[in-house]
Protein backbone atom coordinates (compact mmCIF):
# COMPACT_ATOMS: atom_id res chain seq x y z
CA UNK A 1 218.02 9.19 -89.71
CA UNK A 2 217.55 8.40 -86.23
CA UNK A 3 214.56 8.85 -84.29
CA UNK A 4 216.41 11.64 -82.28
CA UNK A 5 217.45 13.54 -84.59
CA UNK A 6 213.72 13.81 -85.72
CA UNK A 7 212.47 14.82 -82.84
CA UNK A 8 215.29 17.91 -82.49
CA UNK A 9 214.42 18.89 -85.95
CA UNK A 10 210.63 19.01 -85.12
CA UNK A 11 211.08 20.50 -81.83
CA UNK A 12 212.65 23.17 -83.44
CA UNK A 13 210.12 24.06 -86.14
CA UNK A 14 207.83 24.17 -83.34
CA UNK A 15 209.84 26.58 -81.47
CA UNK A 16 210.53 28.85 -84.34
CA UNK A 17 206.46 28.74 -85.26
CA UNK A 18 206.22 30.75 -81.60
CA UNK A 19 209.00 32.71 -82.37
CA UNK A 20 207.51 33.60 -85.57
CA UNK A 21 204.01 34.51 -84.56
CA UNK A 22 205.29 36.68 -81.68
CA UNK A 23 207.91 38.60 -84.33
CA UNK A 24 205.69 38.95 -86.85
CA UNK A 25 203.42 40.67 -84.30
CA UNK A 26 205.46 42.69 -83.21
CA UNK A 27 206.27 43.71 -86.35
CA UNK A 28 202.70 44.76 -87.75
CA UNK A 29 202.01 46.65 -84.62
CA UNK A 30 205.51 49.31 -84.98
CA UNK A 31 204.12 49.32 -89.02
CA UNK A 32 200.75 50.57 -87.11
CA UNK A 33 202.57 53.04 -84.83
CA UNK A 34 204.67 54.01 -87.06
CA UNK A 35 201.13 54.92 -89.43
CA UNK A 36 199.54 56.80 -86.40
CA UNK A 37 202.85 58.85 -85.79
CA UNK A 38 202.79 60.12 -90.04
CA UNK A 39 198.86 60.89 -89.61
CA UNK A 40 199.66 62.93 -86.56
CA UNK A 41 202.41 64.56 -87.99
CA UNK A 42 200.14 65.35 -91.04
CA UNK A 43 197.24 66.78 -89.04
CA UNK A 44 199.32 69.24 -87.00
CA UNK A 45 200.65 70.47 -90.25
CA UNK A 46 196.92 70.92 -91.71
CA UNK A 47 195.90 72.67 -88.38
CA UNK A 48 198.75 74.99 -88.59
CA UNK A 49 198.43 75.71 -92.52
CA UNK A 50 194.60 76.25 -92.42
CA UNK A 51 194.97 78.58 -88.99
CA UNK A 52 197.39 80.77 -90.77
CA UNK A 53 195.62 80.89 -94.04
CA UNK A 54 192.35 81.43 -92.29
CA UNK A 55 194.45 84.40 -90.18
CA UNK A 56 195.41 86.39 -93.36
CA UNK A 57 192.09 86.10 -94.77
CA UNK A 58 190.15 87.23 -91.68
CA UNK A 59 188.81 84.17 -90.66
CA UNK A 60 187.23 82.83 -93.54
CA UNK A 61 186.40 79.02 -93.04
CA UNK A 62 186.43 78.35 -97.05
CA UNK A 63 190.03 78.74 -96.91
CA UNK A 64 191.10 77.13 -93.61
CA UNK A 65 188.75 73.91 -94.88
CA UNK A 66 190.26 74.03 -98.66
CA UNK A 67 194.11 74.37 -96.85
CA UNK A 68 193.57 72.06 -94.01
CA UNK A 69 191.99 69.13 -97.07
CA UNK A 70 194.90 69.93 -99.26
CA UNK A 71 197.19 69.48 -96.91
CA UNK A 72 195.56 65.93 -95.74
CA UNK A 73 195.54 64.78 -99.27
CA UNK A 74 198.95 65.19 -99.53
CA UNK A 75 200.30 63.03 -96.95
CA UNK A 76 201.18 59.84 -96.61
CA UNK A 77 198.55 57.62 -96.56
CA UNK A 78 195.95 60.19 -95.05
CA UNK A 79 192.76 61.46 -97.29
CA UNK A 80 190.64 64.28 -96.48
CA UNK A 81 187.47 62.59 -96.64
CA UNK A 82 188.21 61.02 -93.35
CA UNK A 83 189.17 64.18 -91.72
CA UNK A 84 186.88 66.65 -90.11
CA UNK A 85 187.83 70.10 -89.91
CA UNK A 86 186.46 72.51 -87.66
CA UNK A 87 187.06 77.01 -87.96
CA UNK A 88 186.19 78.88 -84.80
CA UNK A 89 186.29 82.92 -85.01
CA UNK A 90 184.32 85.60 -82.54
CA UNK A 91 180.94 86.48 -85.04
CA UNK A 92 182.33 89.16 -86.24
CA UNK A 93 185.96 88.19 -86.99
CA UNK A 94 187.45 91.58 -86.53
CA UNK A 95 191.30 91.93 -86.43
CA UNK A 96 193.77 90.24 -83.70
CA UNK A 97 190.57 88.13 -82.91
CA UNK A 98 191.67 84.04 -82.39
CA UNK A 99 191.28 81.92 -85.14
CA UNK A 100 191.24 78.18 -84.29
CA UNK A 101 191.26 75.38 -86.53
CA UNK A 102 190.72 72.02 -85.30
CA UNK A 103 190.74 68.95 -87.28
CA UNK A 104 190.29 65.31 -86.76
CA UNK A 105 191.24 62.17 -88.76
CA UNK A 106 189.80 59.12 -88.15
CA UNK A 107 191.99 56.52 -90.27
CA UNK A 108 192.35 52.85 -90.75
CA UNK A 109 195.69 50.92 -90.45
CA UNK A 110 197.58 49.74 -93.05
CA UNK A 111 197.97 45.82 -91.23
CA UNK A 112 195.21 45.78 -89.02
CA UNK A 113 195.45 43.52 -85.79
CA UNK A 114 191.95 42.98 -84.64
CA UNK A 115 190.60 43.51 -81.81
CA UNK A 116 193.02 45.71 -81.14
CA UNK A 117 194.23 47.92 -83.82
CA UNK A 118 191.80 48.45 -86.54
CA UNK A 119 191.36 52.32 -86.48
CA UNK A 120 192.34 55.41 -84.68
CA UNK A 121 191.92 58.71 -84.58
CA UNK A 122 194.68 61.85 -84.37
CA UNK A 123 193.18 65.65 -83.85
CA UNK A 124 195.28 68.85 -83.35
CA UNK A 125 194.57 72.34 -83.51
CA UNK A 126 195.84 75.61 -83.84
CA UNK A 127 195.19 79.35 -83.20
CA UNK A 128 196.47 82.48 -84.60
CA UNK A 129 195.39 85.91 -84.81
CA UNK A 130 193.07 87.28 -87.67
CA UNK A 131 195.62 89.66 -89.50
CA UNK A 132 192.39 91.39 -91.39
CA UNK A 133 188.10 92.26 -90.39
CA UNK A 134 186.36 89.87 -92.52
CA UNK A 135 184.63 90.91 -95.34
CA UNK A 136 180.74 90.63 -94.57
């Protein structure tokens, strides 16, 4: 083999090895949006189930919380022990009053890329009117 030939062949493993870091970065961070986008999409579900739920049942926070973790739990990578849900109702919830559920997830990603993505956090809420008085 001649000493050209060498040379092209490393030059080119060289080249790809930039390629490769750049792709492969590129890569991990869409896998990271892509995880942010599925969490969001799985919060403003929770903050719409839990308002309702808390809305037929007069703005009881037991049920919004139970809803709202349920709902967490089942999506896609997402657990309800990182999520922090809030119920907000005029003391005393009487009927047509605004129920608003808020609720925050703090996750971390699935391929983290220090320093920049490691964690992040998606909240949403949502308000509907109480359909009943609570019960006292």
């Amino acid at each position: 083999m001649q000493p050209s030939a060498r040379r092209e062949r490393g030059q080119a493993l060289v080249e790809f090895m930039f390629v490769l870091g750049l792709l492969l970065t590129l890569i991990l961070g869409l896998i990271c949006v892509g995880q942010v986008l599925l969490a969001n999409y799985t919060v403003s579900q929770a903050a719409r189930a839990a308002a309702h739920q808390a809305a037929i049942a007069g703005g009881e926070s037991e049920v919004a919380l139970s809803t709202a973790r349920d709902v967490i739990d089942s999506g896609v990578g997402t657990s309800a022990d990182q999520a922090e849900v809030t119920v907000a109702c005029p003391d005393p919830c009487r009927r047509y009053a605004p129920v608003t559920v808020s609720v925050a997830y703090t996750g971390g990603f699935w391929t983290p890329l220090p320093p920049i993505f490691t964690e992040f956090t998606v909240r949403a809420s949502a308000t509907r009117a109480a359909e009943r008085d609570s019960q006292p």
